[in-house]
ModelCIF file with pLDDT and N, C-alpha, C, O atoms, coordinates in Angstrom:
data_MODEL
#
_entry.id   MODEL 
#
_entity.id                         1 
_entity.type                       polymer 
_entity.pdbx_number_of_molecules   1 
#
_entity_poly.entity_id                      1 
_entity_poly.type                           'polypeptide(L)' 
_entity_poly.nstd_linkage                   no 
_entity_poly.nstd_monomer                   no 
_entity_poly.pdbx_seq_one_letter_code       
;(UNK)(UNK)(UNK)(UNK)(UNK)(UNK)(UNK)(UNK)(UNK)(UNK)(UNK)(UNK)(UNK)(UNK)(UNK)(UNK)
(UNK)(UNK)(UNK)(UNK)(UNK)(UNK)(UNK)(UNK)(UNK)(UNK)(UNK)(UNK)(UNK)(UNK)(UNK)(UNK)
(UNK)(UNK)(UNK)(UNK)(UNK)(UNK)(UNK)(UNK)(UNK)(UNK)(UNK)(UNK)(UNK)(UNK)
;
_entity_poly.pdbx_seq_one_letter_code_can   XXXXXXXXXXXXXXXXXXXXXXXXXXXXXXXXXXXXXXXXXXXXXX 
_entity_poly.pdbx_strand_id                 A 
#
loop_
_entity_poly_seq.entity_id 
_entity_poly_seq.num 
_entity_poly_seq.mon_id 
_entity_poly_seq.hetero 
1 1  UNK n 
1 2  UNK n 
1 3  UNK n 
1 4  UNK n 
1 5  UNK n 
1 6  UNK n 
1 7  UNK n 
1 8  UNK n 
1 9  UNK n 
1 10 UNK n 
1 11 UNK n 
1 12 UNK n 
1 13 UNK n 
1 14 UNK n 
1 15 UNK n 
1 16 UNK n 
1 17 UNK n 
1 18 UNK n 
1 19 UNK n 
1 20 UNK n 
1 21 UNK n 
1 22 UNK n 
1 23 UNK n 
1 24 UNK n 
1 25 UNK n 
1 26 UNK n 
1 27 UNK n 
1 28 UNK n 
1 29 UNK n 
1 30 UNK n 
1 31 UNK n 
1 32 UNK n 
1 33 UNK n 
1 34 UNK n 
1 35 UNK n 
1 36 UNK n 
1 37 UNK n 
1 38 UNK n 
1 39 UNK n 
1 40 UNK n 
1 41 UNK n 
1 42 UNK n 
1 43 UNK n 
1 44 UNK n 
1 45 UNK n 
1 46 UNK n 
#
_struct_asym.id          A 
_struct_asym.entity_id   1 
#
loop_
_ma_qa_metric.id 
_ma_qa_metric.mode 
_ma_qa_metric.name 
_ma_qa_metric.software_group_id 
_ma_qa_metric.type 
1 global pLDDT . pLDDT 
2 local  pLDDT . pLDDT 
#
_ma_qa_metric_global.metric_id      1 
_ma_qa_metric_global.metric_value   86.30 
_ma_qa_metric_global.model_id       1 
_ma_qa_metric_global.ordinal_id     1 
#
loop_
_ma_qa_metric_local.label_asym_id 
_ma_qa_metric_local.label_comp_id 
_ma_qa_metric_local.label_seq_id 
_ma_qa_metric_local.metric_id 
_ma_qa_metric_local.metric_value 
_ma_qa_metric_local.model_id 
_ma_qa_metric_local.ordinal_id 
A UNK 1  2 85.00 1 1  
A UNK 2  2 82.00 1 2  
A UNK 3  2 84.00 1 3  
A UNK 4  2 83.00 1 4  
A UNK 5  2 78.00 1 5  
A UNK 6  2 76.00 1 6  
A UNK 7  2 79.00 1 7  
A UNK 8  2 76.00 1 8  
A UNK 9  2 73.00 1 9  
A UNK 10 2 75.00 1 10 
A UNK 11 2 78.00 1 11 
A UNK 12 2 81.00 1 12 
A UNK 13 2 81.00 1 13 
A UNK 14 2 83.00 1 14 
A UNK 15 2 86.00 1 15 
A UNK 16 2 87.00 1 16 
A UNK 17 2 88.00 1 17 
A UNK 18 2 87.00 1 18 
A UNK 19 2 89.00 1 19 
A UNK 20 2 89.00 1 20 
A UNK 21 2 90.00 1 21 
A UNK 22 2 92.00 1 22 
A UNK 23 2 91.00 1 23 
A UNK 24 2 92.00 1 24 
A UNK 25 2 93.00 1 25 
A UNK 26 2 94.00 1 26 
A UNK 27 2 93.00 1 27 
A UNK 28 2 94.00 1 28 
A UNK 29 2 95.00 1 29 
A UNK 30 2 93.00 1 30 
A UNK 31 2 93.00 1 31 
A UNK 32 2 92.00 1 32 
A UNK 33 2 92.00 1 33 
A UNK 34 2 91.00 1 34 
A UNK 35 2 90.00 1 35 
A UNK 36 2 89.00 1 36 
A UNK 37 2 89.00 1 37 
A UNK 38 2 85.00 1 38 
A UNK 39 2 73.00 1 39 
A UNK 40 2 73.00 1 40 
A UNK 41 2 79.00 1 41 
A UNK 42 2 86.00 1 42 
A UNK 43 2 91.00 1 43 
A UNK 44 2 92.00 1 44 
A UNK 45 2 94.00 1 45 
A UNK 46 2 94.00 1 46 
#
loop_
_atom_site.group_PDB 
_atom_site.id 
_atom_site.type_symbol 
_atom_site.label_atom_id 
_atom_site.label_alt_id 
_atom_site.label_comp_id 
_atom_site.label_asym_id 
_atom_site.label_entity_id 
_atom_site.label_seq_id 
_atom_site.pdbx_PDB_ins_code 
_atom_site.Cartn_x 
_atom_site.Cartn_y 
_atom_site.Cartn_z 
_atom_site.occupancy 
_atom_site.B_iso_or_equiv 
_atom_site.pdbx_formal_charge 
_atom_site.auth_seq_id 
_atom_site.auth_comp_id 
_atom_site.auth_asym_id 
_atom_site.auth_atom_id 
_atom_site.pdbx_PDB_model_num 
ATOM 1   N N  . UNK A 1 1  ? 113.726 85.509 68.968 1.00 85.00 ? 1  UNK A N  1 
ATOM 2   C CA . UNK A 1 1  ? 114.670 86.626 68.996 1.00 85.00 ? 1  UNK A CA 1 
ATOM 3   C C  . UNK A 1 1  ? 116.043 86.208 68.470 1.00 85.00 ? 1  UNK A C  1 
ATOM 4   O O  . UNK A 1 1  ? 116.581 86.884 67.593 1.00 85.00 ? 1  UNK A O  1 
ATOM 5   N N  . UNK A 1 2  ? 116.640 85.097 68.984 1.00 82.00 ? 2  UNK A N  1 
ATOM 6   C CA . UNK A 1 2  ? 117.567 84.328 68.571 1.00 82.00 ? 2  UNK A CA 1 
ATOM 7   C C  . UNK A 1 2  ? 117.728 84.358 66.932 1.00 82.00 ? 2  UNK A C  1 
ATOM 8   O O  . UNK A 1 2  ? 118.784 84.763 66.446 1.00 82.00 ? 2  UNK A O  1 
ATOM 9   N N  . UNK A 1 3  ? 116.919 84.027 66.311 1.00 84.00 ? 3  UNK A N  1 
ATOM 10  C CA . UNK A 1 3  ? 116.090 83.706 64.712 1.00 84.00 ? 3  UNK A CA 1 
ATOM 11  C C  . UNK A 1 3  ? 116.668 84.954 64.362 1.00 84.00 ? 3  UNK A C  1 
ATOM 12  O O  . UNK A 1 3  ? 117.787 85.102 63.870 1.00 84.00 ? 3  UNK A O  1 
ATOM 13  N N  . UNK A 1 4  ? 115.614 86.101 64.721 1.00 83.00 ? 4  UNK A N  1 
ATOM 14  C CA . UNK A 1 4  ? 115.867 87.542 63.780 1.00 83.00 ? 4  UNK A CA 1 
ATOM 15  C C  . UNK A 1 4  ? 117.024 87.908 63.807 1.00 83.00 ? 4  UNK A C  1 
ATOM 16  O O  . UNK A 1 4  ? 117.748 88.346 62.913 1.00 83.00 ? 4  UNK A O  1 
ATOM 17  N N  . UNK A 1 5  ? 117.298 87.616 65.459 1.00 78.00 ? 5  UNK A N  1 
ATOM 18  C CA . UNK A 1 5  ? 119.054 88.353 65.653 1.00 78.00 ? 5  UNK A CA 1 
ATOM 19  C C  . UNK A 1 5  ? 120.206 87.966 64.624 1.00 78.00 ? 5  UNK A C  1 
ATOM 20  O O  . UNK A 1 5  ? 121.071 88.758 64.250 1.00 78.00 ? 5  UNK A O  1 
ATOM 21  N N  . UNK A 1 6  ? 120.089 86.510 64.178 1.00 76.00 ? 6  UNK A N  1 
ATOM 22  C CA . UNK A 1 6  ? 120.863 85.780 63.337 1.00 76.00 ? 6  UNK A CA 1 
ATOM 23  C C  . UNK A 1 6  ? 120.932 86.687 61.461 1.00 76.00 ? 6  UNK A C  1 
ATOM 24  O O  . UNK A 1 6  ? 121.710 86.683 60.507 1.00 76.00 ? 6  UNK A O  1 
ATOM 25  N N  . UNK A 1 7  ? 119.781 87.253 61.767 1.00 79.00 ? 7  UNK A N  1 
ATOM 26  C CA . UNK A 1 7  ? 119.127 87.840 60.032 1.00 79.00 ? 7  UNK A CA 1 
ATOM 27  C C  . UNK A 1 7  ? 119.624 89.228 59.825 1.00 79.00 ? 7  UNK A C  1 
ATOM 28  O O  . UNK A 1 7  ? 120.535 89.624 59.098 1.00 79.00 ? 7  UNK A O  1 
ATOM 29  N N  . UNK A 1 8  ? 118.687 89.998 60.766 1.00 76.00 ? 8  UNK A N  1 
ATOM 30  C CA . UNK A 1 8  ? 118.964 91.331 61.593 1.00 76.00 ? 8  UNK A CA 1 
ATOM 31  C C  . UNK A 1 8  ? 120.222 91.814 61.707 1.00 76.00 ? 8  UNK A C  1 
ATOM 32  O O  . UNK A 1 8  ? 120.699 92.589 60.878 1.00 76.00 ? 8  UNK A O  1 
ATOM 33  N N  . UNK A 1 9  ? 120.879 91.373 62.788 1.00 73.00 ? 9  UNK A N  1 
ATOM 34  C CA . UNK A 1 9  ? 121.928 92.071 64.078 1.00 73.00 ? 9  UNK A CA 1 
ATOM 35  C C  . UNK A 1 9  ? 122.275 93.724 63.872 1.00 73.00 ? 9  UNK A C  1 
ATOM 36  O O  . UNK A 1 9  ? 123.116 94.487 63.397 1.00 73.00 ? 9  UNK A O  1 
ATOM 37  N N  . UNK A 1 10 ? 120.556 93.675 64.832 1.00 75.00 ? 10 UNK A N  1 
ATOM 38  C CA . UNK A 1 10 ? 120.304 95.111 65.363 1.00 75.00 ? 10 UNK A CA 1 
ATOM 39  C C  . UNK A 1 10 ? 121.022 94.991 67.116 1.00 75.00 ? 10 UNK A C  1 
ATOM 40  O O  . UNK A 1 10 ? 120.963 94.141 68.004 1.00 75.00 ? 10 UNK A O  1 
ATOM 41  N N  . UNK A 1 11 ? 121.584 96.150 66.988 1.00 78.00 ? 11 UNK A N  1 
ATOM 42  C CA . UNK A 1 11 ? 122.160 96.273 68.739 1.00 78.00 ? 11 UNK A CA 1 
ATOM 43  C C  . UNK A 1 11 ? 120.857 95.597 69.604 1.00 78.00 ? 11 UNK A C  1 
ATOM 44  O O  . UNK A 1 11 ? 120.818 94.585 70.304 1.00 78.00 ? 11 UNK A O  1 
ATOM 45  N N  . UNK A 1 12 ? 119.783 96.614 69.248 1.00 81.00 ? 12 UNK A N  1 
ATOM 46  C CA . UNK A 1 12 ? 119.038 96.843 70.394 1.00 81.00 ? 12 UNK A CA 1 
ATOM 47  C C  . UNK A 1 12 ? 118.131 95.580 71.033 1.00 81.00 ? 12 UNK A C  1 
ATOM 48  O O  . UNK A 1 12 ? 117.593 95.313 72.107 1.00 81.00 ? 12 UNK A O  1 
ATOM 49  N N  . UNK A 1 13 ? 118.360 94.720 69.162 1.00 81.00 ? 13 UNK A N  1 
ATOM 50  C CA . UNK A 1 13 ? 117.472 92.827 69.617 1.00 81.00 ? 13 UNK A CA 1 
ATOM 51  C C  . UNK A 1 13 ? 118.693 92.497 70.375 1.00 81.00 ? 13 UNK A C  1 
ATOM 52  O O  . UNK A 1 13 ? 118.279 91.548 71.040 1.00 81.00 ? 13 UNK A O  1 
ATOM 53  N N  . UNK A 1 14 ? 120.236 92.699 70.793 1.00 83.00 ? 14 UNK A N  1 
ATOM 54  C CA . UNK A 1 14 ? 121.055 91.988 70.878 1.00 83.00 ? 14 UNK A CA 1 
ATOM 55  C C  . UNK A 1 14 ? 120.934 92.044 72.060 1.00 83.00 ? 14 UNK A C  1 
ATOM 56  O O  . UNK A 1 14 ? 120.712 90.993 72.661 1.00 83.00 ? 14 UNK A O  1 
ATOM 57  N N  . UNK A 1 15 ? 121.046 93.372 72.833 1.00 86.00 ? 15 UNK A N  1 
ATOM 58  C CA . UNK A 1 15 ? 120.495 93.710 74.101 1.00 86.00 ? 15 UNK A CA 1 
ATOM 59  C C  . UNK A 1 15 ? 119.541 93.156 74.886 1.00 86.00 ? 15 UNK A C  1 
ATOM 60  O O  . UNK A 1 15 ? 119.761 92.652 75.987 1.00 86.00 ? 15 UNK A O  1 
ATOM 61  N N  . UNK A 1 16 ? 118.076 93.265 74.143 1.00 87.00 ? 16 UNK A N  1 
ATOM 62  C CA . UNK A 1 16 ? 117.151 92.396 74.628 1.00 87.00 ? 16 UNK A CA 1 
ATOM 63  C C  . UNK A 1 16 ? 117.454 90.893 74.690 1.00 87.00 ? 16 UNK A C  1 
ATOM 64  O O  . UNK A 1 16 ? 117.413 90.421 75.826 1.00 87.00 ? 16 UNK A O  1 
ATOM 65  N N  . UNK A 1 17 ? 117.666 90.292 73.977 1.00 88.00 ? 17 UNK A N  1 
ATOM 66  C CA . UNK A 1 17 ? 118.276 89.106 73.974 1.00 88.00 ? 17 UNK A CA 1 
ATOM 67  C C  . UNK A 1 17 ? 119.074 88.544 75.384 1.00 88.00 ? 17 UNK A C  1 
ATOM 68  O O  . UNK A 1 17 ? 118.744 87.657 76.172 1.00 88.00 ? 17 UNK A O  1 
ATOM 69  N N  . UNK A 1 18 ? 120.062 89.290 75.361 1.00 87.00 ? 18 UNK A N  1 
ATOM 70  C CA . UNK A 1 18 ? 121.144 88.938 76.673 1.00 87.00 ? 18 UNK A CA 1 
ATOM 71  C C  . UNK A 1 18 ? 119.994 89.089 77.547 1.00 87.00 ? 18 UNK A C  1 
ATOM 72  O O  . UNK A 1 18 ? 119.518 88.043 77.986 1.00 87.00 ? 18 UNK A O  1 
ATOM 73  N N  . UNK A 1 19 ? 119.428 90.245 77.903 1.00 89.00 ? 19 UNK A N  1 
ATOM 74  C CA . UNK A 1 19 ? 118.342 90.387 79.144 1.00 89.00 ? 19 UNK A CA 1 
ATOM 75  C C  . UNK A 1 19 ? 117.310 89.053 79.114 1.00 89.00 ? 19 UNK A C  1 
ATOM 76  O O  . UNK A 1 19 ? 116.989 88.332 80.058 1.00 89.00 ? 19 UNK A O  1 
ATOM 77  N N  . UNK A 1 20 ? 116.999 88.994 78.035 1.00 89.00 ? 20 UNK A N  1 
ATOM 78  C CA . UNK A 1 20 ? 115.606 87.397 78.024 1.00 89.00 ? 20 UNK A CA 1 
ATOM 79  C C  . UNK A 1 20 ? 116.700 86.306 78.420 1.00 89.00 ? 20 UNK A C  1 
ATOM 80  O O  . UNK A 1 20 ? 116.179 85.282 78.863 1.00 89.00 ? 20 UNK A O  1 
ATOM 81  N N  . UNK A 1 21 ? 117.783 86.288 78.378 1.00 90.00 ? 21 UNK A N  1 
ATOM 82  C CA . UNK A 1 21 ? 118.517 85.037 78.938 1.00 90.00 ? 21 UNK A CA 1 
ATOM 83  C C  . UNK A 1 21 ? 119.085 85.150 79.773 1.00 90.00 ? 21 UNK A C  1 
ATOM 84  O O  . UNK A 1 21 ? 119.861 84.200 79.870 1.00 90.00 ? 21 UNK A O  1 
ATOM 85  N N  . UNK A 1 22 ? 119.210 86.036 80.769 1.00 92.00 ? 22 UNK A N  1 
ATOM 86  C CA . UNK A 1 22 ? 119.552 86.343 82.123 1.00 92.00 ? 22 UNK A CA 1 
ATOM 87  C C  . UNK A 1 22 ? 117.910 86.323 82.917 1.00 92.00 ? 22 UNK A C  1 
ATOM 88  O O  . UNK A 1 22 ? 118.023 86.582 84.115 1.00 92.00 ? 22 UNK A O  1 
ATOM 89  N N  . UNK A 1 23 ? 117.196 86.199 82.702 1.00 91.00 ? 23 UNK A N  1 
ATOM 90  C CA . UNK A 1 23 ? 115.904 86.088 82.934 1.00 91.00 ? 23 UNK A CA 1 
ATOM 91  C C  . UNK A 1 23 ? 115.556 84.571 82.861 1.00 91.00 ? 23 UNK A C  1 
ATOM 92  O O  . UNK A 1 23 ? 115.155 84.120 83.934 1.00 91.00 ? 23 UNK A O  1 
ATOM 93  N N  . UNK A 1 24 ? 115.611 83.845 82.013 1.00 92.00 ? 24 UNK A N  1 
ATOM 94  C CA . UNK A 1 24 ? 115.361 82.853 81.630 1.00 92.00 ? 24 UNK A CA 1 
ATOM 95  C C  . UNK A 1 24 ? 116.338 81.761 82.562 1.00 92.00 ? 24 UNK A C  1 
ATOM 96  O O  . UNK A 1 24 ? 115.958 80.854 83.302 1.00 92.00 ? 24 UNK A O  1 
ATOM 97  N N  . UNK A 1 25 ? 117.786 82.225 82.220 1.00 93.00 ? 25 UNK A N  1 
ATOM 98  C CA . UNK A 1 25 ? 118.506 81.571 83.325 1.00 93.00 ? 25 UNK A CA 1 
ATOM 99  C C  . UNK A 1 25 ? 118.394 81.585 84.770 1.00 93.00 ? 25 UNK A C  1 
ATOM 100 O O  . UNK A 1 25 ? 118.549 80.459 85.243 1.00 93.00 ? 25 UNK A O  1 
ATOM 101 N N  . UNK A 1 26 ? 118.213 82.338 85.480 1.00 94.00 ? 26 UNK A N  1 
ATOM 102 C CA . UNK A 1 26 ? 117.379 83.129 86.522 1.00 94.00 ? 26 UNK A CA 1 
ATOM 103 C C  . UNK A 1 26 ? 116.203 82.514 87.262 1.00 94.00 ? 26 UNK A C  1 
ATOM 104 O O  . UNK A 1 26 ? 116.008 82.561 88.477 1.00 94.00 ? 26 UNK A O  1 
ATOM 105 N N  . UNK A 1 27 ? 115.445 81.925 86.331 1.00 93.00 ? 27 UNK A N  1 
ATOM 106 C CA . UNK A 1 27 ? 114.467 80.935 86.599 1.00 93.00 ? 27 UNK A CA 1 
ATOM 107 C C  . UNK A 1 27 ? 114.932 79.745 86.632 1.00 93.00 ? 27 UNK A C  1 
ATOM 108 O O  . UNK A 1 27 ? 114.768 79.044 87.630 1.00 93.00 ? 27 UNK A O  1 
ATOM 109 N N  . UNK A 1 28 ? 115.785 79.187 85.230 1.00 94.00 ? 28 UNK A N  1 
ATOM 110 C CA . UNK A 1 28 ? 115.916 77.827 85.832 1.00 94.00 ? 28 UNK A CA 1 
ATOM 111 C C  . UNK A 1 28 ? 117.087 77.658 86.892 1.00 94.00 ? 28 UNK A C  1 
ATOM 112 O O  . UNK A 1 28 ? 117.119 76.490 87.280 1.00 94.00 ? 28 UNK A O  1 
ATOM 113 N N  . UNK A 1 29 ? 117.805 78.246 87.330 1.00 95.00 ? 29 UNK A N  1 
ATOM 114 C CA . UNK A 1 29 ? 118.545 78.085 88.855 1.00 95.00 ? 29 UNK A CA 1 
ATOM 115 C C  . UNK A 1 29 ? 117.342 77.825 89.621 1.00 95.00 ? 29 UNK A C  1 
ATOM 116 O O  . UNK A 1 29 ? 117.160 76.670 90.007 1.00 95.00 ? 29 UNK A O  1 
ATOM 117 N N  . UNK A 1 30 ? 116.182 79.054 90.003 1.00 93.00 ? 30 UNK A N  1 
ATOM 118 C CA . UNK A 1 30 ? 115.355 78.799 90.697 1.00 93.00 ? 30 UNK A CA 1 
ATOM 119 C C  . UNK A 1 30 ? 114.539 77.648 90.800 1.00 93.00 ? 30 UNK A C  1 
ATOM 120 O O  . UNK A 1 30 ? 114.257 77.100 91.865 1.00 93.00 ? 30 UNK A O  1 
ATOM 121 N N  . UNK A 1 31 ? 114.213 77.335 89.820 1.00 93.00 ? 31 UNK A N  1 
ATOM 122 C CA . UNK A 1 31 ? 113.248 75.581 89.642 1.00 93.00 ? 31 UNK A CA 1 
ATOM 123 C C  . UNK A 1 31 ? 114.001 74.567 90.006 1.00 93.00 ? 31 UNK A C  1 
ATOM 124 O O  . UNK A 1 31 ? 113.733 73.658 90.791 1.00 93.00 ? 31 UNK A O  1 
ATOM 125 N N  . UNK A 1 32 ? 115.315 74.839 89.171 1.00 92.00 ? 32 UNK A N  1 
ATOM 126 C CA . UNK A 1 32 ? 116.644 73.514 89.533 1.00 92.00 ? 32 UNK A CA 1 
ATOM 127 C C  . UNK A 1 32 ? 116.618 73.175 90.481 1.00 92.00 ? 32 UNK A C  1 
ATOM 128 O O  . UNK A 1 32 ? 116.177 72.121 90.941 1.00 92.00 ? 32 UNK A O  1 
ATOM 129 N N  . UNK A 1 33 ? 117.225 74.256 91.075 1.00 92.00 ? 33 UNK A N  1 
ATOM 130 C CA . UNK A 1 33 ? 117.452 74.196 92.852 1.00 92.00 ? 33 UNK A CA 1 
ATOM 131 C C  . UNK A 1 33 ? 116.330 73.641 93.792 1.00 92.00 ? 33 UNK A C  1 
ATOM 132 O O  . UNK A 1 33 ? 116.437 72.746 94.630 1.00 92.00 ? 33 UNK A O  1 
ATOM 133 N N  . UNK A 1 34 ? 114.858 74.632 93.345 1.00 91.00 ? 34 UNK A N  1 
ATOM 134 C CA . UNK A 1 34 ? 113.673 74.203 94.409 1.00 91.00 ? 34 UNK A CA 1 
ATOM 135 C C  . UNK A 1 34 ? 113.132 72.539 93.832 1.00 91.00 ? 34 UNK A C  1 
ATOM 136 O O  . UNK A 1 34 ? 112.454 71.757 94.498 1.00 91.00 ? 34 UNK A O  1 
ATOM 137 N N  . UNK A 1 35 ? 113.595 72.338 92.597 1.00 90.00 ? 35 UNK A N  1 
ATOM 138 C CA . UNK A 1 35 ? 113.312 70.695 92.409 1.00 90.00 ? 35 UNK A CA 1 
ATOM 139 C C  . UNK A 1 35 ? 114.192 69.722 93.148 1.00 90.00 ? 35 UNK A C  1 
ATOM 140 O O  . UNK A 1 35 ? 113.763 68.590 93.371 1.00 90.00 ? 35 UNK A O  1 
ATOM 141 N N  . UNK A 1 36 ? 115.281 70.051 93.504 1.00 89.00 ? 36 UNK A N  1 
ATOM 142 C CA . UNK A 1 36 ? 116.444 69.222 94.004 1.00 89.00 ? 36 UNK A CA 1 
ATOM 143 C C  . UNK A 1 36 ? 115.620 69.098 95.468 1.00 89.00 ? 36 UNK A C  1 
ATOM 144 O O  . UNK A 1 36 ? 115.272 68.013 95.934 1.00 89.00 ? 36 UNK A O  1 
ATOM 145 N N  . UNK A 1 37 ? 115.337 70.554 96.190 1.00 89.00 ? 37 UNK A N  1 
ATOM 146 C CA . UNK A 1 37 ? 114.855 70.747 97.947 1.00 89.00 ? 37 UNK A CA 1 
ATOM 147 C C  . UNK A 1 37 ? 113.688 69.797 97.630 1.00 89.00 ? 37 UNK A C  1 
ATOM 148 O O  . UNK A 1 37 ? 113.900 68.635 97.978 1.00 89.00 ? 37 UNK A O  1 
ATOM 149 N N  . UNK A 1 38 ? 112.468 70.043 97.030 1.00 85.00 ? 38 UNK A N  1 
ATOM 150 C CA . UNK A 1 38 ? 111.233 69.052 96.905 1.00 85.00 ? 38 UNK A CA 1 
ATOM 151 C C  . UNK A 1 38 ? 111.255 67.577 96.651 1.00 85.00 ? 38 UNK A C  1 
ATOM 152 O O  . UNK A 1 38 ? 110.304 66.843 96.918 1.00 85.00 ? 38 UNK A O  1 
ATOM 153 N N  . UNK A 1 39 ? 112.176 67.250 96.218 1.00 73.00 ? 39 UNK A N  1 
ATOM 154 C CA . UNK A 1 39 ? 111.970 65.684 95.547 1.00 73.00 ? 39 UNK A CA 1 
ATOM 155 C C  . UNK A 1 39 ? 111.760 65.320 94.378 1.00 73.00 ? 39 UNK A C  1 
ATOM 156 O O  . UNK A 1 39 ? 111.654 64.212 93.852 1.00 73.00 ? 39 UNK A O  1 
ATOM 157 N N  . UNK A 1 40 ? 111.655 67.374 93.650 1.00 73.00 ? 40 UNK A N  1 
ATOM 158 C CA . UNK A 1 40 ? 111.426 66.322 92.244 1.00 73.00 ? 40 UNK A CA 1 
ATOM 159 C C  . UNK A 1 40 ? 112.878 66.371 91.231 1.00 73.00 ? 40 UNK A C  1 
ATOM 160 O O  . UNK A 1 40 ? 112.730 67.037 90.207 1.00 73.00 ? 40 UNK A O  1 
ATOM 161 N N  . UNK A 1 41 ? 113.935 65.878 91.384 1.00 79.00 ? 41 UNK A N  1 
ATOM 162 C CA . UNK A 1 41 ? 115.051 65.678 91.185 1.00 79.00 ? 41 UNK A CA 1 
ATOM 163 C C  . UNK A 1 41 ? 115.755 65.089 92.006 1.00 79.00 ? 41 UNK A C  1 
ATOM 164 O O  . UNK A 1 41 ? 116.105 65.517 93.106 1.00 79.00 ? 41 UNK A O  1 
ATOM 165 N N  . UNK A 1 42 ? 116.142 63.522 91.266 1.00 86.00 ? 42 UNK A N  1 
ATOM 166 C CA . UNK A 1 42 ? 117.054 63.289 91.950 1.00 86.00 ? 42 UNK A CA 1 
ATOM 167 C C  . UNK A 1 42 ? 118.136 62.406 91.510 1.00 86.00 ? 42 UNK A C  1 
ATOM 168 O O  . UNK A 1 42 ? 118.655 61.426 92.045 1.00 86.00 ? 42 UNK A O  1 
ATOM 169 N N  . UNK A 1 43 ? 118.402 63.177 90.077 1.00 91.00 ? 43 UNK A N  1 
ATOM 170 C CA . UNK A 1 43 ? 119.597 63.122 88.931 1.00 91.00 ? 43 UNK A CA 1 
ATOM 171 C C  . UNK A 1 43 ? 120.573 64.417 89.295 1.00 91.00 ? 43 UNK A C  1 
ATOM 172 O O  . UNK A 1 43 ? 120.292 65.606 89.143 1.00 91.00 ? 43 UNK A O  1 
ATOM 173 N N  . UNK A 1 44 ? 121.707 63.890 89.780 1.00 92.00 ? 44 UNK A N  1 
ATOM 174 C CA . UNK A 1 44 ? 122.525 65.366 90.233 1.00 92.00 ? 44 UNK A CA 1 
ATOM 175 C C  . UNK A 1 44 ? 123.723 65.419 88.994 1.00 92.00 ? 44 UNK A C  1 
ATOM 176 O O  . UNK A 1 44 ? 124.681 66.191 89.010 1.00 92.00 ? 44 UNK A O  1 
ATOM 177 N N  . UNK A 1 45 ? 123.460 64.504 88.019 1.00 94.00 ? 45 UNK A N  1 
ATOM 178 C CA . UNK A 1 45 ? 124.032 64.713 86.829 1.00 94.00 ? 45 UNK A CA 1 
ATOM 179 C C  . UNK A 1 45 ? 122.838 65.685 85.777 1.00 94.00 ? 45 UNK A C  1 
ATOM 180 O O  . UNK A 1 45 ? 123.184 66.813 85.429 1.00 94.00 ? 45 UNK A O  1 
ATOM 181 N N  . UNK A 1 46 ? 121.823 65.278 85.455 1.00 94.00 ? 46 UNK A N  1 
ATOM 182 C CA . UNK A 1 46 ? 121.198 66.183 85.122 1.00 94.00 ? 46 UNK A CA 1 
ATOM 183 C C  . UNK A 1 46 ? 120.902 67.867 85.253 1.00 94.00 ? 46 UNK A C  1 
ATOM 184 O O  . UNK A 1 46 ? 120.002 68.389 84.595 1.00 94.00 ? 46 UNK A O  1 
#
């Protein structure tokens, strides 16, 4: 999306876009975080 948007810049990929990366970010808080509680992280610079 990134790709076309760069070629494109249609509103409506731009839109979708922000949403797939509020989504995307969204998750990795969630993994980050539940890797730090589990053990599997334990680079707090990473």
């Amino acid at each position: 999306m990134f790709i076309a948007n760069l070629f494109m810049q249609i509103p409506a990929l731009q839109l979708a876009l922000s949403g797939a990366f509020m989504l995307f970010s969204s998750a990795a808080i969630l993994m980050q975080t539940g890797a730090i509680i589990n053990g599997g992280e334990r680079n707090y610079i990473l």
